[in-house]
C-alpha atoms as a PDB file:
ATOM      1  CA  UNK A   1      15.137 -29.599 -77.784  1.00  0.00           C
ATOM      2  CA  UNK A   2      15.042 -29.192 -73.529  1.00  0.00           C
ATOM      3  CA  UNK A   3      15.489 -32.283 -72.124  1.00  0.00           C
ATOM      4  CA  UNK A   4      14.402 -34.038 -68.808  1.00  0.00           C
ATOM      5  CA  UNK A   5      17.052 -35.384 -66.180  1.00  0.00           C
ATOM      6  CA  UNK A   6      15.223 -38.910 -64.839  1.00  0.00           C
ATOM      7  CA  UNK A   7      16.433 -40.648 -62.376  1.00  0.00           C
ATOM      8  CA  UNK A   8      14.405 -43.940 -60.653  1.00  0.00           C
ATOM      9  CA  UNK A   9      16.136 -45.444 -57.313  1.00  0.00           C
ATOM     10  CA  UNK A  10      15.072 -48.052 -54.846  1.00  0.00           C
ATOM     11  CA  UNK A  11      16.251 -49.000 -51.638  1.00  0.00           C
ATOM     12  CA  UNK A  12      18.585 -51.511 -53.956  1.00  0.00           C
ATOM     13  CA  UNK A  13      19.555 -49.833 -56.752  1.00  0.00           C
ATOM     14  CA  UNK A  14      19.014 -47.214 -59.456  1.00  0.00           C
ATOM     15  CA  UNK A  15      16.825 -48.620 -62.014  1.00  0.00           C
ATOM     16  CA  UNK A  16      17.174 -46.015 -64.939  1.00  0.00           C
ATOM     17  CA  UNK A  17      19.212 -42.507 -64.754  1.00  0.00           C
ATOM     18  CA  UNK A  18      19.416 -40.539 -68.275  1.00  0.00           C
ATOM     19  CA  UNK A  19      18.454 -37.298 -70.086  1.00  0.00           C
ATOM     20  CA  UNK A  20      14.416 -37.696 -71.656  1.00  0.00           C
ATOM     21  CA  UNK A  21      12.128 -36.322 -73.544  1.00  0.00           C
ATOM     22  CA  UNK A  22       9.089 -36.885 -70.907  1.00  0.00           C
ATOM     23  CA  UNK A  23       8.317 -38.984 -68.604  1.00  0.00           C
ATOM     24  CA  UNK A  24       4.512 -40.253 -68.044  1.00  0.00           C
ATOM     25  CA  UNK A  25       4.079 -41.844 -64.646  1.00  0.00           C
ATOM     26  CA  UNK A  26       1.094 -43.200 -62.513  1.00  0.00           C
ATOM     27  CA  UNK A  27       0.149 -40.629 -59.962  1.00  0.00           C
ATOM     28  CA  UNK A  28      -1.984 -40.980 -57.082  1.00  0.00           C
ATOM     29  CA  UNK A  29      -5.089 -39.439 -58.761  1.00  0.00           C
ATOM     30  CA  UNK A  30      -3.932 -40.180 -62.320  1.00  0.00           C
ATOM     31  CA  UNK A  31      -1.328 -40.552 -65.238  1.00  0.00           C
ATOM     32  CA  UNK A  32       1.214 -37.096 -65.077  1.00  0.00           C
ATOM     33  CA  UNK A  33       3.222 -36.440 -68.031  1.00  0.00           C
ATOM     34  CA  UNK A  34       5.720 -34.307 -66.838  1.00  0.00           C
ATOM     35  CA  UNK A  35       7.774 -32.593 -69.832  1.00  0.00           C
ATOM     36  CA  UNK A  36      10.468 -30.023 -69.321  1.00  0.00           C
ATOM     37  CA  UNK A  37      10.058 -26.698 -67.784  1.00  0.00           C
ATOM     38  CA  UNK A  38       7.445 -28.368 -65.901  1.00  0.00           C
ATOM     39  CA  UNK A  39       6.361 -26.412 -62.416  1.00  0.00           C
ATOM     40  CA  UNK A  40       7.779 -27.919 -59.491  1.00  0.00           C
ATOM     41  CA  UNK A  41       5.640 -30.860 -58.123  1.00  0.00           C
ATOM     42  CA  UNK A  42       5.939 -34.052 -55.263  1.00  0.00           C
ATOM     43  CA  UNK A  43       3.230 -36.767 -55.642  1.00  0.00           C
ATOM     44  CA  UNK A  44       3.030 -39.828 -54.070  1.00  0.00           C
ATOM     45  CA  UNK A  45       2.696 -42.654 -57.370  1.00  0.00           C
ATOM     46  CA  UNK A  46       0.235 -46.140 -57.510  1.00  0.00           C
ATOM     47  CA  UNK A  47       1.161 -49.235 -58.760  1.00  0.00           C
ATOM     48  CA  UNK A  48       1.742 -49.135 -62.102  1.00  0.00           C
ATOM     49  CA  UNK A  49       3.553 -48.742 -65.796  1.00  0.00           C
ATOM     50  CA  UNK A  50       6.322 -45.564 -65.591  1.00  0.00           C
ATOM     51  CA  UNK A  51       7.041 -44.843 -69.229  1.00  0.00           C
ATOM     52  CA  UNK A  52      10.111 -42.833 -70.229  1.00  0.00           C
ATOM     53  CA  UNK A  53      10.495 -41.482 -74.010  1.00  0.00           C
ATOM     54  CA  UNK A  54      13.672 -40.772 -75.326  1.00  0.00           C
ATOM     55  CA  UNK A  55      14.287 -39.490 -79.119  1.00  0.00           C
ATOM     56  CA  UNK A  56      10.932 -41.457 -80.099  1.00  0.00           C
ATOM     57  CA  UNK A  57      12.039 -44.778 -78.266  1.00  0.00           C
ATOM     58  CA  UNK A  58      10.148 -45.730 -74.497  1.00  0.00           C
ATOM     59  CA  UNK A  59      11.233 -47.589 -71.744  1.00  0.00           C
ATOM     60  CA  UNK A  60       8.295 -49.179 -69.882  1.00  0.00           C
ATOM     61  CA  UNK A  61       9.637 -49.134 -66.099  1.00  0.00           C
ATOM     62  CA  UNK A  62       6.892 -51.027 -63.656  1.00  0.00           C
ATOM     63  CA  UNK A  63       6.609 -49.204 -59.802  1.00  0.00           C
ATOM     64  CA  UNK A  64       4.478 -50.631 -56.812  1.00  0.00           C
ATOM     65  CA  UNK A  65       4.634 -47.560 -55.596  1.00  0.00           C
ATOM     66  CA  UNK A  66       6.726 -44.314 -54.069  1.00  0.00           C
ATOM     67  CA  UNK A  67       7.029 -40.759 -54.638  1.00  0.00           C
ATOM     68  CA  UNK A  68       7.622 -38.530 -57.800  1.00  0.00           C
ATOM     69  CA  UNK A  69       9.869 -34.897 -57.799  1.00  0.00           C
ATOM     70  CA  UNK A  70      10.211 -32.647 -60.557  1.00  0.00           C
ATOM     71  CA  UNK A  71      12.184 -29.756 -59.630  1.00  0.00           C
ATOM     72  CA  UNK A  72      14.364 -27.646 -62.315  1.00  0.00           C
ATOM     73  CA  UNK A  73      14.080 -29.770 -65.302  1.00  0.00           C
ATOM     74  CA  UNK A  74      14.972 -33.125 -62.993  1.00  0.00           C
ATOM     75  CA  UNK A  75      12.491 -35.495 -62.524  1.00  0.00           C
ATOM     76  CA  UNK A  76      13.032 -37.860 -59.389  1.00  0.00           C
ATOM     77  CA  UNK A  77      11.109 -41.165 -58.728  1.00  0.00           C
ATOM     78  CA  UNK A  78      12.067 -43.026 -55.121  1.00  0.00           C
ATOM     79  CA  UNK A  79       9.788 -46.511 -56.073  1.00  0.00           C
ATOM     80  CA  UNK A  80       9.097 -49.245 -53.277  1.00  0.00           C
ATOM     81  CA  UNK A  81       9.986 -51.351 -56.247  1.00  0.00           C
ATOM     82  CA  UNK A  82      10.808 -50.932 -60.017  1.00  0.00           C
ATOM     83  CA  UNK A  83      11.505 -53.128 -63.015  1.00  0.00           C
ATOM     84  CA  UNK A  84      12.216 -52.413 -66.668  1.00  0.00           C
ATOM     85  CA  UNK A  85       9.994 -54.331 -68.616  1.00  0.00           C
ATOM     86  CA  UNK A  86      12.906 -56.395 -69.882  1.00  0.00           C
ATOM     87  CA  UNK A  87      12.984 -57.821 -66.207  1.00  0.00           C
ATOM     88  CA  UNK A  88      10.157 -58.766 -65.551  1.00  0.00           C
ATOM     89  CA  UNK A  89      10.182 -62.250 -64.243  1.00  0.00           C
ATOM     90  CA  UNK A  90       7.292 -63.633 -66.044  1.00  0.00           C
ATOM     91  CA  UNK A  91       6.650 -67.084 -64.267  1.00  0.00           C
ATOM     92  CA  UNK A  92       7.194 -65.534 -60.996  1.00  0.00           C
ATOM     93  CA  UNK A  93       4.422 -62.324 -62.049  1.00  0.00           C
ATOM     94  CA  UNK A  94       2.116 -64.973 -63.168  1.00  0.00           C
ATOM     95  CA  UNK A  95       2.480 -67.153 -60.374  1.00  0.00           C
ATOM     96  CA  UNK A  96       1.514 -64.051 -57.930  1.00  0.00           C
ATOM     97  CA  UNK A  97      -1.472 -63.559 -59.792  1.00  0.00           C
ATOM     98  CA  UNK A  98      -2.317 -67.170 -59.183  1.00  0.00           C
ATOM     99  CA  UNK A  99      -1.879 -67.009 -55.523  1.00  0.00           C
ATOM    100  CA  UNK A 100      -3.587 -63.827 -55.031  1.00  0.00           C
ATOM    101  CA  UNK A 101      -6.372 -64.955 -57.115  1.00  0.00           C
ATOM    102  CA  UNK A 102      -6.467 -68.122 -55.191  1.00  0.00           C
ATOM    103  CA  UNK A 103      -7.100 -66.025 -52.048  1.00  0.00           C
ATOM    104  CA  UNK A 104      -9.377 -63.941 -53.286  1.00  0.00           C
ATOM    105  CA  UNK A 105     -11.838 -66.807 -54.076  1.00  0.00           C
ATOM    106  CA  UNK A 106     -11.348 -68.996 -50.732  1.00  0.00           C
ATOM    107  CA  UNK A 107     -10.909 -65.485 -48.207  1.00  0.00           C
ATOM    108  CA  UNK A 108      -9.808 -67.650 -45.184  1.00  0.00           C
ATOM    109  CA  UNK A 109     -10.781 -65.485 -41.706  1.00  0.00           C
ATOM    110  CA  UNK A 110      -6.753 -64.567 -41.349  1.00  0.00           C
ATOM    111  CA  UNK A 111      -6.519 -63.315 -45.068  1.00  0.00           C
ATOM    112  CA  UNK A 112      -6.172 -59.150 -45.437  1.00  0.00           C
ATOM    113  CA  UNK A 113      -8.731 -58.578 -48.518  1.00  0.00           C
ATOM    114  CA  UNK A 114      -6.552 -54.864 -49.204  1.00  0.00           C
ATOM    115  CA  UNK A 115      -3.336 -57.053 -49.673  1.00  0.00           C
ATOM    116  CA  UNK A 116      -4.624 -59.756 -52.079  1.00  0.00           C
ATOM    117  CA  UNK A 117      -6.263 -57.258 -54.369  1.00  0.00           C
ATOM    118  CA  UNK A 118      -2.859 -54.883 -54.219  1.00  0.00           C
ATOM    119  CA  UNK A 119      -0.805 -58.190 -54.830  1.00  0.00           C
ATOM    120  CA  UNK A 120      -3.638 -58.998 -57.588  1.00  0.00           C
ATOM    121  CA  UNK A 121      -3.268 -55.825 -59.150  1.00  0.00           C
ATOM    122  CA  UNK A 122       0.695 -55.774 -59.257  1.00  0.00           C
ATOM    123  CA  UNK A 123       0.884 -58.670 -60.657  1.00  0.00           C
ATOM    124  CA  UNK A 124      -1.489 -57.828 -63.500  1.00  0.00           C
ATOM    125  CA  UNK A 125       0.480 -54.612 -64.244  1.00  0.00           C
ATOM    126  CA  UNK A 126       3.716 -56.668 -63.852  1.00  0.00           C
ATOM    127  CA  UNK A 127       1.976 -59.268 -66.720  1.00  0.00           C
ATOM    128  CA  UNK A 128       0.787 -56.336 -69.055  1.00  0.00           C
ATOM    129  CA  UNK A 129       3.925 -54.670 -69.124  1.00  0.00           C
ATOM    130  CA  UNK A 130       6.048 -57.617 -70.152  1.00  0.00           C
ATOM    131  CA  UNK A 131       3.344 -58.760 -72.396  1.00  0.00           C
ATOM    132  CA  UNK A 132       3.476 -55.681 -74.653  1.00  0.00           C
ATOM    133  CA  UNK A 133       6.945 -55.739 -74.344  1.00  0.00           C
ATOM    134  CA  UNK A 134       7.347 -59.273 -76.084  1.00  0.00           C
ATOM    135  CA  UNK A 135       5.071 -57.836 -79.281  1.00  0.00           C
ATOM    136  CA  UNK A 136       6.847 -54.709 -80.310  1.00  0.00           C
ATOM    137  CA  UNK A 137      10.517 -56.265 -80.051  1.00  0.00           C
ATOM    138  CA  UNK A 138      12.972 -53.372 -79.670  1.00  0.00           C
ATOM    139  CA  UNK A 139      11.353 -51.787 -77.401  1.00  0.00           C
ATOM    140  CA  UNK A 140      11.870 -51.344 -73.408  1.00  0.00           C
ATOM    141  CA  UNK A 141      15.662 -50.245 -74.694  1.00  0.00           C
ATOM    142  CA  UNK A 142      18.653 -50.659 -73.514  1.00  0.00           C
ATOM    143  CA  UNK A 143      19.340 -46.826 -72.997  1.00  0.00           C
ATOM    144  CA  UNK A 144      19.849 -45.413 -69.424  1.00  0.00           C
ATOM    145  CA  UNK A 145      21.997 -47.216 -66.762  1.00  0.00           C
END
């Protein structure tokens, strides 16, 4: 079967390089699932869960953010941020949510309204991702890097 080459970088690292089945990410305007052969395509990507299958196991990756480029069979993701489910710092995610929602309620004059709700919103995807993680144990692999 044709296979994928995925790669996800950040300024700080690469998160996840390997050969996939597909890769469904969270586009601008909506989820992509990009499989091979697919036509060449750049698209900026939302906040949100990055899933990568591979032989019937996935890889939940969470992104704030970046661009997507599928060109020849290679799929390329340059995320603001990204963490495999297995890293997401659970206290920390559910401590942002805290804090944003804490804003969001008092709105002092100085607060920006566009960054609590993004922060809000991260940390939500940040918490669902790890979440479903912990109930299907095996799962967010140890394949790639």
């Amino acid at each position: 079967m044709a296979k994928l080459r995925f790669e996800i970088v950040t300024a700080e690292r690469a998160v996840y390089s390997d050969e996939v089945d597909i890769v469904i990410a969270p586009g601008i305007e909506g989820q992509l699932g990009i499989l091979p052969s697919h036509a060449p395509l750049l698209t900026m990507l939302q906040p949100g869960e990055l899933v990568v299958r591979k032989e019937g196991e996935e890889t939940a990756i969470f992104v704030s953010g970046g661009f997507l480029e599928v060109m020849q069979n290679r799929v390329t993701v340059l995320a603001d941020v990204a963490e495999r489910a297995e890293e997401i710092d659970i206290a920390r995610a559910e401590e942002a949510k805290r804090r944003a929602e804490e804003q969001l309620k008092e709105r002092p004059l100085e607060m920006d309204l566009a960054a609590a709700e993004a922060a809000l919103r991260r940390s939500l995807v940040r918490l669902k991702i790890a979440e479903r993680r912990k109930k299907r144990p095996g799962s967010g692999g140890a394949q790639g890097l």
